[in-house]
Structures are given as structure tokens and as C-alpha cells.
Protein backbone atom coordinates (compact mmCIF):
# COMPACT_ATOMS: atom_id res chain seq x y z
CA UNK A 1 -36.56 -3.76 -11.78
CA UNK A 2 -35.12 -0.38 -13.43
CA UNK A 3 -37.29 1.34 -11.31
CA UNK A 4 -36.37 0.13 -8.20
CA UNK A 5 -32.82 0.32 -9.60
CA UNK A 6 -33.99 4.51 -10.35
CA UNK A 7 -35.20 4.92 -7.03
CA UNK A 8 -32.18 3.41 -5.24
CA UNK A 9 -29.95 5.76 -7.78
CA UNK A 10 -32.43 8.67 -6.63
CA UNK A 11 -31.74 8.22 -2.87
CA UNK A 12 -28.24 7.78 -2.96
CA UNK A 13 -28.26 11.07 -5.00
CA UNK A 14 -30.19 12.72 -1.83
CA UNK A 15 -27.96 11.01 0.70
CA UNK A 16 -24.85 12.55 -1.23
CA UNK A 17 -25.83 15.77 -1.13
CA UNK A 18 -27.17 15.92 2.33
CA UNK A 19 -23.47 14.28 3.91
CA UNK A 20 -22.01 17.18 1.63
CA UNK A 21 -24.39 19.38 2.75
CA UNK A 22 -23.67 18.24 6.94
CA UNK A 23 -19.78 18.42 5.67
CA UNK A 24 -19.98 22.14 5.15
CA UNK A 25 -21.96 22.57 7.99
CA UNK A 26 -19.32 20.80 10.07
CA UNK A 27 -16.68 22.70 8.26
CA UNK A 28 -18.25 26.37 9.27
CA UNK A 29 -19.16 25.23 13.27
CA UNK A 30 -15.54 23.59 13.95
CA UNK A 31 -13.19 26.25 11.99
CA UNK A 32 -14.98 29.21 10.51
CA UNK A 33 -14.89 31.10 13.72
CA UNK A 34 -11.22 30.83 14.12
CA UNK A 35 -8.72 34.12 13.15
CA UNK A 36 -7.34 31.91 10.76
CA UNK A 37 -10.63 30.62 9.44
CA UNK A 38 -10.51 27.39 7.22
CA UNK A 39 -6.86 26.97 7.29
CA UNK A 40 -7.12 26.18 10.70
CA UNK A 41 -8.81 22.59 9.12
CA UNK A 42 -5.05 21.84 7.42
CA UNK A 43 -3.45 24.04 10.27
CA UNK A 44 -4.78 21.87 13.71
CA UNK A 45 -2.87 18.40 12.25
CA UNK A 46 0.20 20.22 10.66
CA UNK A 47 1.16 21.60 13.96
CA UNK A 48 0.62 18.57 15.71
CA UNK A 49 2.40 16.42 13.00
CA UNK A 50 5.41 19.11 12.33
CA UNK A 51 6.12 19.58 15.96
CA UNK A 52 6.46 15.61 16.53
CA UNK A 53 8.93 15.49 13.56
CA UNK A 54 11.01 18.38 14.50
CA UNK A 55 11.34 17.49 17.77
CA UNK A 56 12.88 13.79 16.69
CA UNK A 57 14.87 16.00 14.17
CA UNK A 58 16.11 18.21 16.18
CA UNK A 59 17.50 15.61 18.53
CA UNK A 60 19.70 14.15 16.12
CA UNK A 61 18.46 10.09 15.81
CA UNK A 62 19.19 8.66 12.81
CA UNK A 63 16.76 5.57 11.84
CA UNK A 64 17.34 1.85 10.46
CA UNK A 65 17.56 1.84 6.54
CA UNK A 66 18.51 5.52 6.14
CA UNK A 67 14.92 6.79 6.34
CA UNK A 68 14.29 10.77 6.62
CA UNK A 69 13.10 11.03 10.47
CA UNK A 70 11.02 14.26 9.94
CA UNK A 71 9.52 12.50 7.12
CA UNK A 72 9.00 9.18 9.16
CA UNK A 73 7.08 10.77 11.59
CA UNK A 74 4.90 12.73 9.42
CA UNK A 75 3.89 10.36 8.10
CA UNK A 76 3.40 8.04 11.89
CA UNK A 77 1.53 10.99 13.85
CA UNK A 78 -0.48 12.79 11.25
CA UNK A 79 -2.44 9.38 10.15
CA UNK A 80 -2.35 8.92 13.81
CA UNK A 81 -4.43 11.99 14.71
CA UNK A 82 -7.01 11.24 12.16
CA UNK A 83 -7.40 7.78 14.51
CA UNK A 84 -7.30 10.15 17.76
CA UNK A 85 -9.62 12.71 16.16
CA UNK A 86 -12.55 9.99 15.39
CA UNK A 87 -12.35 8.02 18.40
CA UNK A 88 -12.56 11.45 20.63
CA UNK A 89 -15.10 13.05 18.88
CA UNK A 90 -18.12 9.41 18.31
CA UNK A 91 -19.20 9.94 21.46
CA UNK A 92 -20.69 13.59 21.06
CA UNK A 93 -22.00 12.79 17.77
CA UNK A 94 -25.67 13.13 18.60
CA UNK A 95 -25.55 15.69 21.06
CA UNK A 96 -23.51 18.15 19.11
CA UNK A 97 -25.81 17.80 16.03
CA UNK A 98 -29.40 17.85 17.70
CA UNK A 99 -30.61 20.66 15.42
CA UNK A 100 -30.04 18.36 12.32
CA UNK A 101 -31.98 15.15 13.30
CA UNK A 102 -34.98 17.28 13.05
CA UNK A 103 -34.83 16.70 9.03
CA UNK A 104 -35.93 12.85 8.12
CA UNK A 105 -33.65 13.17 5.50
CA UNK A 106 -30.64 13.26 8.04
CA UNK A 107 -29.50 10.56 9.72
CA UNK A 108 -26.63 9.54 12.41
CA UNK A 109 -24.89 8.02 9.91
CA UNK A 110 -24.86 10.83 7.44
CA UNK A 111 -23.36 12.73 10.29
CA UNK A 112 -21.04 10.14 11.18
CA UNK A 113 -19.56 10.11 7.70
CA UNK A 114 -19.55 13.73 6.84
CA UNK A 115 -16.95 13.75 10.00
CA UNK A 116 -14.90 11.80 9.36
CA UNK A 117 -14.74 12.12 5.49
CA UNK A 118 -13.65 15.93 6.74
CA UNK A 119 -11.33 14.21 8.86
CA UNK A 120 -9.70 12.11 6.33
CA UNK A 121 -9.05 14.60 3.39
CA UNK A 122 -7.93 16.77 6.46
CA UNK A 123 -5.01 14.45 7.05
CA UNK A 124 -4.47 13.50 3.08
CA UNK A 125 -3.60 17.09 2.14
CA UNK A 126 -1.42 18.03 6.02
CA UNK A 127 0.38 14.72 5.21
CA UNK A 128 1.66 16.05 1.61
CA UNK A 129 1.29 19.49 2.30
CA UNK A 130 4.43 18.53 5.08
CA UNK A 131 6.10 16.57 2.76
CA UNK A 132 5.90 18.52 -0.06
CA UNK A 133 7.78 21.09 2.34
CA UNK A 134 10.64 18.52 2.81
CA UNK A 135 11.29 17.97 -0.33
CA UNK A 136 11.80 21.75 -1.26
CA UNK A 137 14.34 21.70 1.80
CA UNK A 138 15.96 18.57 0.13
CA UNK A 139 14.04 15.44 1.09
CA UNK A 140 12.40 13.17 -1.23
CA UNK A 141 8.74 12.95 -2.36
CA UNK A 142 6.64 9.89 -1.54
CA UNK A 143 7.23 6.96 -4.07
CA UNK A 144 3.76 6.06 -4.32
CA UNK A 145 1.28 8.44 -3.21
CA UNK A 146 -1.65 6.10 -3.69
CA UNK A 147 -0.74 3.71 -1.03
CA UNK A 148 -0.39 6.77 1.59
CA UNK A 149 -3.42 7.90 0.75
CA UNK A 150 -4.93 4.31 0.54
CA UNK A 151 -4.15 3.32 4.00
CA UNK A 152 -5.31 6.66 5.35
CA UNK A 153 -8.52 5.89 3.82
CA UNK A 154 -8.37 2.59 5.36
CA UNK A 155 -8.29 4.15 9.01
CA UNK A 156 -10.49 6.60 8.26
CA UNK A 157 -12.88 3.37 7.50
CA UNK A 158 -11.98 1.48 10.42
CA UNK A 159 -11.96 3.79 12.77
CA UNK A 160 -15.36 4.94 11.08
CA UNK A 161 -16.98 1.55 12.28
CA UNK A 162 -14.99 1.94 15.69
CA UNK A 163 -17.09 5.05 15.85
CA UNK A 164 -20.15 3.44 15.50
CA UNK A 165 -19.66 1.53 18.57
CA UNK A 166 -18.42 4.26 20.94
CA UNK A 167 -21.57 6.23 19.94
CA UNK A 168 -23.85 3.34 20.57
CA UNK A 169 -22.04 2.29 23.95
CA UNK A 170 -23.32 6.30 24.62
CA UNK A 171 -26.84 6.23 23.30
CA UNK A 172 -27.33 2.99 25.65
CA UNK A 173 -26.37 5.31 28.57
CA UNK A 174 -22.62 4.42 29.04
CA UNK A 175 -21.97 8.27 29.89
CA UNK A 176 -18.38 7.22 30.88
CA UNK A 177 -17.19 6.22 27.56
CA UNK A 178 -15.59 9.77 26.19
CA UNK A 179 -14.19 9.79 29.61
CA UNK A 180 -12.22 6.63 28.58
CA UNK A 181 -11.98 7.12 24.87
CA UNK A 182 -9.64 10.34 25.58
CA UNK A 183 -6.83 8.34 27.43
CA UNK A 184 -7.26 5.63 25.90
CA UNK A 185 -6.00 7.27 22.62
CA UNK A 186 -3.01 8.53 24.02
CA UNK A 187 -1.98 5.08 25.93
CA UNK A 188 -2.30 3.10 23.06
CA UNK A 189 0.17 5.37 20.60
CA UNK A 190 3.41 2.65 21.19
CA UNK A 191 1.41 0.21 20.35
CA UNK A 192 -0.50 1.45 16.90
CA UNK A 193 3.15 1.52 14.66
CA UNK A 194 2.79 5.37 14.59
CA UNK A 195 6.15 5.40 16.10
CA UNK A 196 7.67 2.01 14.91
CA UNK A 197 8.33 -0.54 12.09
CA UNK A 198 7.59 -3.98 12.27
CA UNK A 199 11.20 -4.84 11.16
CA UNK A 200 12.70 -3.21 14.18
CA UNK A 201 11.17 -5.68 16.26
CA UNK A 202 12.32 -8.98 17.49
CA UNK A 203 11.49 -12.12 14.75
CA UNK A 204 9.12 -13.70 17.44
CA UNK A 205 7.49 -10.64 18.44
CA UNK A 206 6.66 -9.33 14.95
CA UNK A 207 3.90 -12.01 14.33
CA UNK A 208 1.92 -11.13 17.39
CA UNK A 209 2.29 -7.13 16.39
CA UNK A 210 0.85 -8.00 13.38
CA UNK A 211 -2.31 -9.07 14.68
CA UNK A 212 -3.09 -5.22 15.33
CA UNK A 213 -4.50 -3.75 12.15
CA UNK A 214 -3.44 -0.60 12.45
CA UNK A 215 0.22 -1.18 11.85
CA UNK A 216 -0.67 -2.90 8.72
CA UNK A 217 -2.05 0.71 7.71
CA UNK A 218 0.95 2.37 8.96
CA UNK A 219 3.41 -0.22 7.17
CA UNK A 220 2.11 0.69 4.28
CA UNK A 221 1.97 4.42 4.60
CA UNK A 222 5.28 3.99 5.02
CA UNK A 223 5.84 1.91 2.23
CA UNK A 224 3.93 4.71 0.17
CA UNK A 225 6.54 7.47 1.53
CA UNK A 226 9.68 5.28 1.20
CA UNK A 227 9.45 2.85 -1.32
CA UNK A 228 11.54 -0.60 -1.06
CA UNK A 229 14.44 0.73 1.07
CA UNK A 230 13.39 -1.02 4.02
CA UNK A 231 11.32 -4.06 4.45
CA UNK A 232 7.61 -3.58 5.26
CA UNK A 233 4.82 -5.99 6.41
CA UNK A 234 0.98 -5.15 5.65
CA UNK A 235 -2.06 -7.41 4.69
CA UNK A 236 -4.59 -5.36 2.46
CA UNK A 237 -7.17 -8.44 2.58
CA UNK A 238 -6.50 -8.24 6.79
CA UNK A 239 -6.96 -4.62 7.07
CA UNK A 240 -10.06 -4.66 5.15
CA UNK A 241 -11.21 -7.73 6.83
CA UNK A 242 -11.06 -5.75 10.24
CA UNK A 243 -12.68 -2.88 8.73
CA UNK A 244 -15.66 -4.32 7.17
CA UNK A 245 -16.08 -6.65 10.66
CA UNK A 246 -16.15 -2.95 12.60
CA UNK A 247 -18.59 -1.87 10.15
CA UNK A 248 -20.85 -4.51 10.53
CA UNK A 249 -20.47 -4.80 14.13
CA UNK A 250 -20.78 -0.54 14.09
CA UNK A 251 -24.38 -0.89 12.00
CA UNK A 252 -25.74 -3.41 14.25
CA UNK A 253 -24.81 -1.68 17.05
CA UNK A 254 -26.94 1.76 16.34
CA UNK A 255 -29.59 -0.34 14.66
CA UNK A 256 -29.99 -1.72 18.20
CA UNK A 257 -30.16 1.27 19.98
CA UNK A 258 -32.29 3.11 17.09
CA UNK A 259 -34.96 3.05 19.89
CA UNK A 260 -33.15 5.35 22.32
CA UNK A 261 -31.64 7.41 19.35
CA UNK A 262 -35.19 8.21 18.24
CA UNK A 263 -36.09 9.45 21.79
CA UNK A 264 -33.10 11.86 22.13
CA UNK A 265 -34.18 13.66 19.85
């Protein structure tokens, strides 16, 4: 029993270093060939993210409960382009890391979460890099930092499992699906809370918003930045229901198309 429990220890060791080692490699290919190098990795979401919220500052709307509007959106479209950046990017997965399926000890899903781990401490540090800023202009710092980070984590996971299923839908010969996935992002922003609080909305239509996990992990982003100014609704146990379910439904996915995986590569 200890050692099987020494092996298992032994290849999660290996695994850890290799999705480190794939992180790196992701980090150099995407940004190091930029004029602006690795900052570009905290530079591509800040732009996006600060542009949104100046824009709604700049026009002079004022928000239910007092809340800072630059802040409120920094903290809606930044999380929100993690979600855009993972969905957009499963279904090239394979094709854009060929060279590295060549070494047994690499596999999809090493690659997969190398990504998106990138991806999600990405967004952590733009998100309180931004706010950080507002606060030495005169806004507030977040009142609990662990649930903003928390719920970005949260997407990050469940759109990690989302992943999983775009890629497979690709490997199965769906060649359409980035062709949908890009789109689809953008038509579904009203809908993911980015842009909106549950509160805001109509007593009979807040019940059937909540059934979309995603503005659970918004709410309590929120929640994180603002504290208990405002009312906010989120379900930890729902959110990570829905993750673990995309998860599951993720692994079985590329465990049925390991086949075809094998032989494009």
C-alpha cells in the first residue's frame, strides 16, 4: 500500500512539473515575441477590462446601491474574458501543440490545464492590478479578496471542463465548432451577469437567471469587491456542482475520442 501510495506521489510530482514546464512554454510562444514581452500576458485583459470601465465611466451612469461603475465592470468583463479566452482557444488545443504530444509524458490534458491555469492567474493579478489603480485615484479596495479570486478560480474550472468538450466535438471531426465558439462568446455576454446583478432584475425573473452558473460566479465576485452594500445571490455547492458535472462530462468526452487523438498525432 505505501508503495503504490509512493508511486502515485511520484507521478503527480512528474505531471506537476511537466504542466509547469508546458506553462512556460505557452508563456514564451503566446507573449515573448511581443515589443512589450511578458507584460503583454497582464497587458491583453487590462486593456480590454479598463476600456469597458472607462467607457461606462465616462458616460456618467450611476448604479443601484452606490457601487463604483469602473470598479463594477472590472470586475464583470475581466472574469469575463478569462471565460471568452478558454472557450476560443479548446478547439486548437491539439493542433497548436503537435510538437509536444511526441513526449509520453505529455498529455492533452496537461496542455489543457497549463492554459488555462495561465489564463486564470492572468485575470487574478489584471483584476487587482485595476483595482489597486482605483483605489490610489480614490476608490475602495475589494472587501474580501478571497471570494474574487475564488470565483475566478471557479470559471477557470468550469470553463476548463467546457473545454474539454469543444476539443472533443473537434477531434471527432466537428471542424465547425471554433467557427461557432467565437460568436457564440460574444452573444451570450447579457446573459452571463458580466454586465448585471441579479437584484436588478424582476422577482420572477431572478429564479430562472439563477439557473445559469455563471452569474453565481459573478455574484460573488462582486460580493468579493463590494462587500454587503447591495444584496447578492450565489450558490457555492451549485457552482461547483456544474463544474465537477463539466468535468466529468469533459473526461469522458476525450477518453472517447482517445482513438482519434492518438492518430493525429
Amino acid at each position: 500500500m505505501l508503495a503504490g501510495f509512493r508511486r502515485i506521489e511520484e507521478g503527480a510530482r512528474i505531471q506537476f512539473r511537466v504542466v509547469v514546464a508546458v506553462m512556460l512554454r505557452e508563456l514564451h510562444t503566446r507573449f515573448g515575441r511581443h515589443h512589450l514581452g511578458y507584460l503583454w500576458v497582464f497587458i491583453e485583459p487590462m486593456i480590454l477590462g479598463g476600456c469597458i470601465a472607462v467607457i461606462q465611466y465616462a458616460s456618467g451612469h450611476t448604479l443601484p446601491g452606490g457601487m463604483d461603475i469602473a470598479a463594477f465592470y472590472i470586475v464583470g468583463y475581466t472574469p469575463y474574458y478569462l471565460l471568452r479566452a478558454i472557450l476560443n482557444r479548446a478547439s486548437n488545443t491539439v493542433q497548436a501543440n503537435l510538437p509536444l504530444f511526441y513526449h509520453r509524458q505529455v498529455t492533452y490534458l496537461d496542455v489543457l490545464i497549463a492554459r488555462h491555469a495561465l489564463d486564470c492567474a492572468t485575470v487574478i493579478i489584471a483584476v487587482f492590478i485595476m483595482i489597486a489603480f482605483l483605489a490610489m485615484l480614490g476608490g475602495a479596495m475589494p472587501h474580501d479578496s478571497l471570494k474574487i479570486v475564488g470565483g475566478i478560480v471557479i470559471m477557470a474550472a468550469f470553463c476548463h471542463g467546457f473545454a474539454m468538450l469543444l476539443l472533443a466535438a473537434t477531434i471527432w471531426g466537428h471542424e465547425n465548432v471554433e467557427r461557432v465558439v467565437h460568436p457564440f462568446t460574444y452573444l451570450m455576454i447579457p446573459f452571463t451577469g458580466a454586465f448585471f446583478m441579479i437584484w436588478w432584475l424582476p422577482t420572477e425573473a431572478q429564479s430562472i437567471a439563477l439557473l445559469n452558473p455563471t452569474i453565481h460566479m459573478f455574484e460573488i465576485i462582486r460580493d468579493g469587491q463590494f462587500g454587503p452594500v447591495v444584496p447578492y445571490h450565489w450558490d457555492l455547492g451549485y457552482m461547483l456542482a456544474w463544474t465537477a458535472a463539466l468535468n466529468v462530462m469533459g473526461m469522458l468526452a476525450m477518453r472517447a475520442v482517445k482513438g482519434r487523438l492518438a492518430a493525429s498525432h
